[in-house]
C-alpha atoms as a PDB file:
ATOM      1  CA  UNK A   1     -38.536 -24.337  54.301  1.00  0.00           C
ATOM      2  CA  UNK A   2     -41.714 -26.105  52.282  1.00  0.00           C
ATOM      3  CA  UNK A   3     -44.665 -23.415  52.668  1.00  0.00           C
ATOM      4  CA  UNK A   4     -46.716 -25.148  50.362  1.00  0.00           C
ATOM      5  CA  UNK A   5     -50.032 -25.888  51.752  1.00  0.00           C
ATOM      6  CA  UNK A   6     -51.003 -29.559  52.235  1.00  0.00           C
ATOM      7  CA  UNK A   7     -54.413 -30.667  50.675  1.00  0.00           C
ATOM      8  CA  UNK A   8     -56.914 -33.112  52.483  1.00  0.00           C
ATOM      9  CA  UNK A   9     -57.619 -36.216  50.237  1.00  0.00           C
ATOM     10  CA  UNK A  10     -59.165 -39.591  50.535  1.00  0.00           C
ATOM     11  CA  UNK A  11     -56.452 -40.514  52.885  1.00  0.00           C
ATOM     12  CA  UNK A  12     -57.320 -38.510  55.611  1.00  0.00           C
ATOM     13  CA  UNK A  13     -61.331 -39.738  55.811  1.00  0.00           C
ATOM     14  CA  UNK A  14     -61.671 -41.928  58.561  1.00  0.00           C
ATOM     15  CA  UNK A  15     -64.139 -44.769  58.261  1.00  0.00           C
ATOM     16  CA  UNK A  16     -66.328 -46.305  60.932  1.00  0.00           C
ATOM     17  CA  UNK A  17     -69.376 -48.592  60.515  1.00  0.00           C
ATOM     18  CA  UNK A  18     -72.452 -46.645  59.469  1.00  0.00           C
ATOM     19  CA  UNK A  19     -74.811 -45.572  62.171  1.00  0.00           C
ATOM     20  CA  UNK A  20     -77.724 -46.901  60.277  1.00  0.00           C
ATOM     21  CA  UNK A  21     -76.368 -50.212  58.140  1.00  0.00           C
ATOM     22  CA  UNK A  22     -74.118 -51.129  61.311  1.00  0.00           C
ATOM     23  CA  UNK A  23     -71.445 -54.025  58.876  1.00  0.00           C
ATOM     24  CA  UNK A  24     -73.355 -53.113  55.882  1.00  0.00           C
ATOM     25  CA  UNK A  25     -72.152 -49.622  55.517  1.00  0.00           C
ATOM     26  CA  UNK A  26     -69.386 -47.340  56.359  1.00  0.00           C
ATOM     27  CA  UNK A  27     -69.118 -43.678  57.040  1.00  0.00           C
ATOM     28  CA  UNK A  28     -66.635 -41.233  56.885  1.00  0.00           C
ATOM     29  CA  UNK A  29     -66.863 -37.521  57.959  1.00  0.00           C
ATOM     30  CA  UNK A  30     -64.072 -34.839  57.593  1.00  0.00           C
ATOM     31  CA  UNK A  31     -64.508 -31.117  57.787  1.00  0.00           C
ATOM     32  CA  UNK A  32     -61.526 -28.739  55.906  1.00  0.00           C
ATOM     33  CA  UNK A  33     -60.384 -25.858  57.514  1.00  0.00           C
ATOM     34  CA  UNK A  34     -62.733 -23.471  55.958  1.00  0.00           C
ATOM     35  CA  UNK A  35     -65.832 -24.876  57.088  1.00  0.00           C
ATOM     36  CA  UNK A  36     -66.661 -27.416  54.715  1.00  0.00           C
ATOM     37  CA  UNK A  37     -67.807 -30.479  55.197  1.00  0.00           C
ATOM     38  CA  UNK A  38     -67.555 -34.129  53.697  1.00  0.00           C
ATOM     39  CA  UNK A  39     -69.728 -36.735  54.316  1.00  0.00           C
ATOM     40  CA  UNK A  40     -68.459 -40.060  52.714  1.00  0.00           C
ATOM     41  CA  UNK A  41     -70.199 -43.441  52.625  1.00  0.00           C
ATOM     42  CA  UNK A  42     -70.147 -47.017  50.852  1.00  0.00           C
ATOM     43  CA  UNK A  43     -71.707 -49.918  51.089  1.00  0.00           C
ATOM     44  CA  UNK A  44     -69.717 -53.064  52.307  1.00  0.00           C
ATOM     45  CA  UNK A  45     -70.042 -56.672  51.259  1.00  0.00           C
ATOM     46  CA  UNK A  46     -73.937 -57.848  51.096  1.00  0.00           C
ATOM     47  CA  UNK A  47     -74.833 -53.872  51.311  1.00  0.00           C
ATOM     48  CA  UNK A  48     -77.083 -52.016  48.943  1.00  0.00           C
ATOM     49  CA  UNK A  49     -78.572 -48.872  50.883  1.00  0.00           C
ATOM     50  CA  UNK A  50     -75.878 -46.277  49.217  1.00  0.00           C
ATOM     51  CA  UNK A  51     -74.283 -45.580  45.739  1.00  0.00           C
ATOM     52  CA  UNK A  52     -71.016 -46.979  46.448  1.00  0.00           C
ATOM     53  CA  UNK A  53     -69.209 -49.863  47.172  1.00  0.00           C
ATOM     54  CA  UNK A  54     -66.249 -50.042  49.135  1.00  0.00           C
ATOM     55  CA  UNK A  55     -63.289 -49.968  48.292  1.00  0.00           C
ATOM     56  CA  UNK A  56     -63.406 -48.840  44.932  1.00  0.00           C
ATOM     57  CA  UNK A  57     -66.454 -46.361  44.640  1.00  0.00           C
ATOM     58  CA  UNK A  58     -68.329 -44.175  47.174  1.00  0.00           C
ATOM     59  CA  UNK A  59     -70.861 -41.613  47.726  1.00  0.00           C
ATOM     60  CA  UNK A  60     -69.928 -38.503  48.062  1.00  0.00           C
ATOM     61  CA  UNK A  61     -72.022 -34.884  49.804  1.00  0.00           C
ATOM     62  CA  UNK A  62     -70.648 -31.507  50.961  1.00  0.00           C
ATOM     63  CA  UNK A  63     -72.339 -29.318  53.341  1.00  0.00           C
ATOM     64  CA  UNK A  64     -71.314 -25.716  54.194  1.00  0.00           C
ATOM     65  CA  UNK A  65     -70.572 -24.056  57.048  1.00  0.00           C
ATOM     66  CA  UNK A  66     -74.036 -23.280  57.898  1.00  0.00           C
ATOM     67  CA  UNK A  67     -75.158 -27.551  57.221  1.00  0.00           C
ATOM     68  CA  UNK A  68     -76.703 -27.090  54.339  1.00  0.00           C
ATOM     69  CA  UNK A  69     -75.776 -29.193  51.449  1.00  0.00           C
ATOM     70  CA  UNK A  70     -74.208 -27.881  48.855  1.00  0.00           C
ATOM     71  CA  UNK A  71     -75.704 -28.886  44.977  1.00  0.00           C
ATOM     72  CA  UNK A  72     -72.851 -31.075  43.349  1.00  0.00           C
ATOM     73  CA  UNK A  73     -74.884 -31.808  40.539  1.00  0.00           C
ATOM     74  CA  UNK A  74     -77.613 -29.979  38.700  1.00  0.00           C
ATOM     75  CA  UNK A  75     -80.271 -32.576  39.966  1.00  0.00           C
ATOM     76  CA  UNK A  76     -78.700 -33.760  43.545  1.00  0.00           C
ATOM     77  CA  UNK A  77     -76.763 -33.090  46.648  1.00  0.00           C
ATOM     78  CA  UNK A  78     -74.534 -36.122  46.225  1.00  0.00           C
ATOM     79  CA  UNK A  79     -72.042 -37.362  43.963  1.00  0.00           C
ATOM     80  CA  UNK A  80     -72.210 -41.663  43.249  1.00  0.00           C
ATOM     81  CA  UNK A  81     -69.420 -44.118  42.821  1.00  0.00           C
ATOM     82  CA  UNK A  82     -66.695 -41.437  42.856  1.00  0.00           C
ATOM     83  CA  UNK A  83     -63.373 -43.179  43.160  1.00  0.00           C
ATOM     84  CA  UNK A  84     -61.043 -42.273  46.085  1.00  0.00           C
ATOM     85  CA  UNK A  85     -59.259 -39.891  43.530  1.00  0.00           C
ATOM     86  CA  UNK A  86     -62.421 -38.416  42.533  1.00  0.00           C
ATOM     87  CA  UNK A  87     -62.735 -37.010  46.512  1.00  0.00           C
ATOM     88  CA  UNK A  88     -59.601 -36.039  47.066  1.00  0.00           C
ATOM     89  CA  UNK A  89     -60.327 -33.706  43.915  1.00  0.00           C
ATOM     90  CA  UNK A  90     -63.168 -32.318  45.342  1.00  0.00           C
ATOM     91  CA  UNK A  91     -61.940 -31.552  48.536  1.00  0.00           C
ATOM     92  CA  UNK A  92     -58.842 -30.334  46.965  1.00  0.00           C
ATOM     93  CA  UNK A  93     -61.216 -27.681  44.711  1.00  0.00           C
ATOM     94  CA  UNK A  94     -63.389 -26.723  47.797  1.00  0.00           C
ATOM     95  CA  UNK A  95     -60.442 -25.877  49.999  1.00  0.00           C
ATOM     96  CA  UNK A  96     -59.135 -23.943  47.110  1.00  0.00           C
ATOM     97  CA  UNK A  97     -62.289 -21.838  46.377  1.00  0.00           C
ATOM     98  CA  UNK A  98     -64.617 -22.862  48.967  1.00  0.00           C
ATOM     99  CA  UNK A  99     -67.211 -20.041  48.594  1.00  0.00           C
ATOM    100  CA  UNK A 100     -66.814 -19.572  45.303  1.00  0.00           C
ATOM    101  CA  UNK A 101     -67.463 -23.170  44.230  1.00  0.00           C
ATOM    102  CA  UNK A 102     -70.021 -23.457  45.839  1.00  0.00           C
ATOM    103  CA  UNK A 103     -71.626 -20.226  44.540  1.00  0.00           C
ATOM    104  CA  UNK A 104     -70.720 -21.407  41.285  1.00  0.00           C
ATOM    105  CA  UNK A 105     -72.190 -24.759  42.090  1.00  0.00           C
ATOM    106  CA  UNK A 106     -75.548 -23.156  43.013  1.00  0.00           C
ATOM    107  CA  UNK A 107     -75.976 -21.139  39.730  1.00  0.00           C
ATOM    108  CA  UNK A 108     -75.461 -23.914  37.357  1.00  0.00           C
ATOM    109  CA  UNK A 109     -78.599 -25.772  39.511  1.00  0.00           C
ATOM    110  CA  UNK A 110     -80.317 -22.495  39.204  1.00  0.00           C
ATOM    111  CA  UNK A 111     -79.714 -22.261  35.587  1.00  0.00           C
ATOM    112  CA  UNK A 112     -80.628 -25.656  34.823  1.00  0.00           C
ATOM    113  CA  UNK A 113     -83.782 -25.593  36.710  1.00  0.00           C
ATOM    114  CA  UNK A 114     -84.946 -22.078  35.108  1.00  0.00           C
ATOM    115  CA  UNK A 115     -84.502 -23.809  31.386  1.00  0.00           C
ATOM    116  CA  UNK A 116     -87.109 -27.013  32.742  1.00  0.00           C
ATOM    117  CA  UNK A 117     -90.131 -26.938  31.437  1.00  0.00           C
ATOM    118  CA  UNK A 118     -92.968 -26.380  33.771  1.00  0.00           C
END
């Protein structure tokens, strides 16, 4: 008997046309079993509202289980142009740890911001 857990990836994400571009965007939304959720988007052909174009790079945010965002970089709440790959990583590492990405997450914004100059 296989026990070993199956990971979400890039596979899984549904995408529908975006509810603000209509056929110059699509969206993709997917929430893991321990809250988290993805929000994935990329602009089609003749789009240019989001960092990503489909179907080689897209925009990537997480949010936690309370809808906040969660900081994937030390400057923003969004990865750009991750490649499908890319995703499934990250979705991979926040089912894995979940909470204790994302608290890891939030200290390396914190400690970037407290070494900025005023």
């Amino acid at each position: 008997m296989d026990t070993q857990k199956q990971f979400k990836t890039f596979d899984d994400l549904v995408f529908n046309p975006h509810p603000h571009f209509k056929d110059l965007a699509i969206q993709a939304n997917l929430t893991l079993d321990n809250g988290y959720s993805f929000s994935v988007v990329a602009n089609v052909e003749g789009g240019t509202f989001v960092h990503g174009n489909h179907p080689d790079t897209y925009e990537v945010a997480v949010f936690n289980q309370r809808g906040n965002p969660v900081p994937l970089s030390v400057s923003g709440d969004h990865l750009s142009y991750q490649q499908p790959h890319e995703i499934s990583a990250l979705m991979r590492q926040f089912e894995m740890d979940g909470i204790l990405h994302e608290h890891l997450l939030v200290a390396i914004r914190q400690n970037y911001n407290e070494r900025q100059p005023l």
